[in-house]
Protein backbone atom coordinates (compact mmCIF):
# COMPACT_ATOMS: atom_id res chain seq x y z
CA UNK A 1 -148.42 69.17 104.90
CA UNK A 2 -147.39 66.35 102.30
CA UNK A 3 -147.09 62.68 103.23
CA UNK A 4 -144.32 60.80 101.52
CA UNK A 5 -144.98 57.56 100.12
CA UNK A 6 -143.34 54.30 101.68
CA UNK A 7 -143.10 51.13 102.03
CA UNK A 8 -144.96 50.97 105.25
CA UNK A 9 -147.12 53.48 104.74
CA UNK A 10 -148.67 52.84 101.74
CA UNK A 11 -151.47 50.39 102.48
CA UNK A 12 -152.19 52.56 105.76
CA UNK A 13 -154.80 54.96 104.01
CA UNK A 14 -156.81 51.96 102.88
CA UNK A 15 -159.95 51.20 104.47
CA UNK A 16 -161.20 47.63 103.49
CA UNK A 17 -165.18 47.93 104.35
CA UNK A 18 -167.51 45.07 105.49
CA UNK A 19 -166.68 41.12 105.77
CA UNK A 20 -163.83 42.00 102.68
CA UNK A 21 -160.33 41.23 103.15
CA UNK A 22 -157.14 42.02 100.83
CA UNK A 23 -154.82 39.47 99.86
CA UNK A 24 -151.53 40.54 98.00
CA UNK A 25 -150.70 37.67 96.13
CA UNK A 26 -148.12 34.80 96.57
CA UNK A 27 -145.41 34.07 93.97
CA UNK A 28 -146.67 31.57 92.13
CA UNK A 29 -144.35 28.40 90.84
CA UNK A 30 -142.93 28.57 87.61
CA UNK A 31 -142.83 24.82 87.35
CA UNK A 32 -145.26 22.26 87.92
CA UNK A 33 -144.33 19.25 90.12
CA UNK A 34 -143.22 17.09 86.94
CA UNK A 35 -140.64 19.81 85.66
CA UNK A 36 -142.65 21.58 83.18
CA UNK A 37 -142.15 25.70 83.02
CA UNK A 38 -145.21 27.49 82.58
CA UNK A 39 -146.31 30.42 80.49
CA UNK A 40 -147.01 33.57 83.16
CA UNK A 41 -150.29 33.60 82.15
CA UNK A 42 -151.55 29.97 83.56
CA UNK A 43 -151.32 30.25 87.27
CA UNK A 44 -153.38 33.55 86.86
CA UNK A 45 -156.25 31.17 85.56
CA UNK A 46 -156.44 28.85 87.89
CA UNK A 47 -160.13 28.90 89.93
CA UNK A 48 -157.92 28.58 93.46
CA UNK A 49 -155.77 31.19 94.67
CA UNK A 50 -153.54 31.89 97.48
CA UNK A 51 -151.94 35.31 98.89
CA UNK A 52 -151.56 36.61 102.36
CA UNK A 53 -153.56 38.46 104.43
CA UNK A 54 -152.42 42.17 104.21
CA UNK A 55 -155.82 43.95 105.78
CA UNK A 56 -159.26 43.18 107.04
CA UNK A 57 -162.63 45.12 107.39
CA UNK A 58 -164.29 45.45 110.66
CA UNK A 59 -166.34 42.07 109.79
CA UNK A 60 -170.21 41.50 109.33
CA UNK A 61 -172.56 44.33 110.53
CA UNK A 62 -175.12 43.60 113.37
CA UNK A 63 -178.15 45.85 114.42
CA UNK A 64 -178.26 46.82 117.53
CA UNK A 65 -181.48 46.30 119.65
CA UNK A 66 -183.62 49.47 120.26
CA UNK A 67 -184.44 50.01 123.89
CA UNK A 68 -188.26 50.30 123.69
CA UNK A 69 -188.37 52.90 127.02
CA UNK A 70 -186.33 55.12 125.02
CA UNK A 71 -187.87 55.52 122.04
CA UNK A 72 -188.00 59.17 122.70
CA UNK A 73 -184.62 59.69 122.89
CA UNK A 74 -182.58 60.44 120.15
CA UNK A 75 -180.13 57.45 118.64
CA UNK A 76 -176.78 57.40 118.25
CA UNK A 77 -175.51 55.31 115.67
CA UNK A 78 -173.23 52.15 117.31
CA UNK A 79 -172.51 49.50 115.11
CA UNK A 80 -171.66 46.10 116.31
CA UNK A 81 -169.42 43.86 114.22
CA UNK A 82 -169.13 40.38 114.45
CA UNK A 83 -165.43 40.04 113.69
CA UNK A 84 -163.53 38.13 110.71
CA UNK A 85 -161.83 34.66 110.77
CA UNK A 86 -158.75 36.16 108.64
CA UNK A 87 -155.74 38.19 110.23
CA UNK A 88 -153.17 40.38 108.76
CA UNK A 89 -150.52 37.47 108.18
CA UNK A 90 -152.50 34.83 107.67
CA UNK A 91 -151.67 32.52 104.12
CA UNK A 92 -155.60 32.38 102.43
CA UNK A 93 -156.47 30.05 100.07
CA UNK A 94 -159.58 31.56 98.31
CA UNK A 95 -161.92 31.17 95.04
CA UNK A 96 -161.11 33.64 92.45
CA UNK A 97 -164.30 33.62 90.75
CA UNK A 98 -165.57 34.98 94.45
CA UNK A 99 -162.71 38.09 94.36
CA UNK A 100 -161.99 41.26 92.89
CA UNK A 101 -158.66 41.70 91.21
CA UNK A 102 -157.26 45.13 91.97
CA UNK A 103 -154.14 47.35 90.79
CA UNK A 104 -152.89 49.80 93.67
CA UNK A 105 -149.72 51.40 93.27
CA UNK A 106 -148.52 49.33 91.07
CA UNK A 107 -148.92 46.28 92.80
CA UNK A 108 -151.78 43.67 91.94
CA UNK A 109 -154.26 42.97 95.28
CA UNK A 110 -157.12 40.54 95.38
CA UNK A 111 -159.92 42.05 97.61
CA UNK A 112 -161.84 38.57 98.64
CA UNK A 113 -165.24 38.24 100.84
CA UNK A 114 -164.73 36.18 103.76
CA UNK A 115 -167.12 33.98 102.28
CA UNK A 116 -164.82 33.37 99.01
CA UNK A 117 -161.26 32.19 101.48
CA UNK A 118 -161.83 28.15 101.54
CA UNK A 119 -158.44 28.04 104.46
CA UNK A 120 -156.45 30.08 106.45
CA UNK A 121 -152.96 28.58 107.35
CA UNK A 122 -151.85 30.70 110.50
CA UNK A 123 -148.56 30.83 112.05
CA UNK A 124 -149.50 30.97 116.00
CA UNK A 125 -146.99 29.36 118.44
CA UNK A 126 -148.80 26.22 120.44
C-alpha cells in the first residue's frame, strides 16, 4: 500500500518529541518601516523570529509515583505530561539562537523548545 503525498498529509507522519514545537516560518517584510528593501539574507539573521505553530510534542515528562504496596507487581510504563503553552495556530515569537533550523520537503521549519518562544499571539474568540 503506497501513501501519496499532499498537502495535508505531509506533516501528519511527524512526531515532534518532548516540550519541542515546530514553527513554519512567517513571510518576512521586504522593507523596513522607513522604505528601505532588504537583501533576503538579513531577516534570516535577526536573533527574534516569528512563524506559526504547525505541531506540538506531548509537553514536559513527569514520573509517576510508585505505589509502595505494589512493589511486587510488575510496572507498566504511563507517562504523565504536563502539557505545552503553544497550539497548532498560534503566531510564536521565539529566540533563534534557542531553535533548530530544519529542511523537510522542501520547506524550511524551525523546531523551537518551549523554553526558546518569548509570546504566543492566539486567535480565541472572547
Amino acid at each position: 500500500m503506497t501513501t501519496h503525498l499532499t498537502e495535508d498529509n505531509k506533516l501528519k507522519k511527524l512526531i515532534i518529541v518532548g516540550d519541542r514545537v515546530l514553527v513554519k516560518p512567517a513571510k518576512s517584510n521586504e522593507r523596513t518601516e522607513s522604505g528601505l528593501y532588504l537583501p533576503p539574507g538579513v531577516q534570516e539573521k535577526e536573533k527574534i523570529q516569528q512563524g506559526y505553530v504547525i505541531k506540538t510534542g506531548p509537553g514536559y515528562a513527569i514520573p509517576v509515583p510508585a505505589d509502595e504496596d505494589d512493589a511486587w507487581k510488575p510496572q507498566e510504563e504511563k507517562i504523565n505530561y504536563i502539557p505545552l503553552q503553544a497550539k497548532e495556530g498560534d503566531l510564536a515569537i521565539f529566540l533563534v539562537n534557542g531553535s533548530t533550523e530544519i529542511l523537510y520537503r522542501g520547506e524550511k521549519y524551525f523546531i523551537v523548545p518551549q523554553g526558546a518562544i518569548l509570546m504566543l499571539e492566539r486567535e480565541e474568540e472572547l
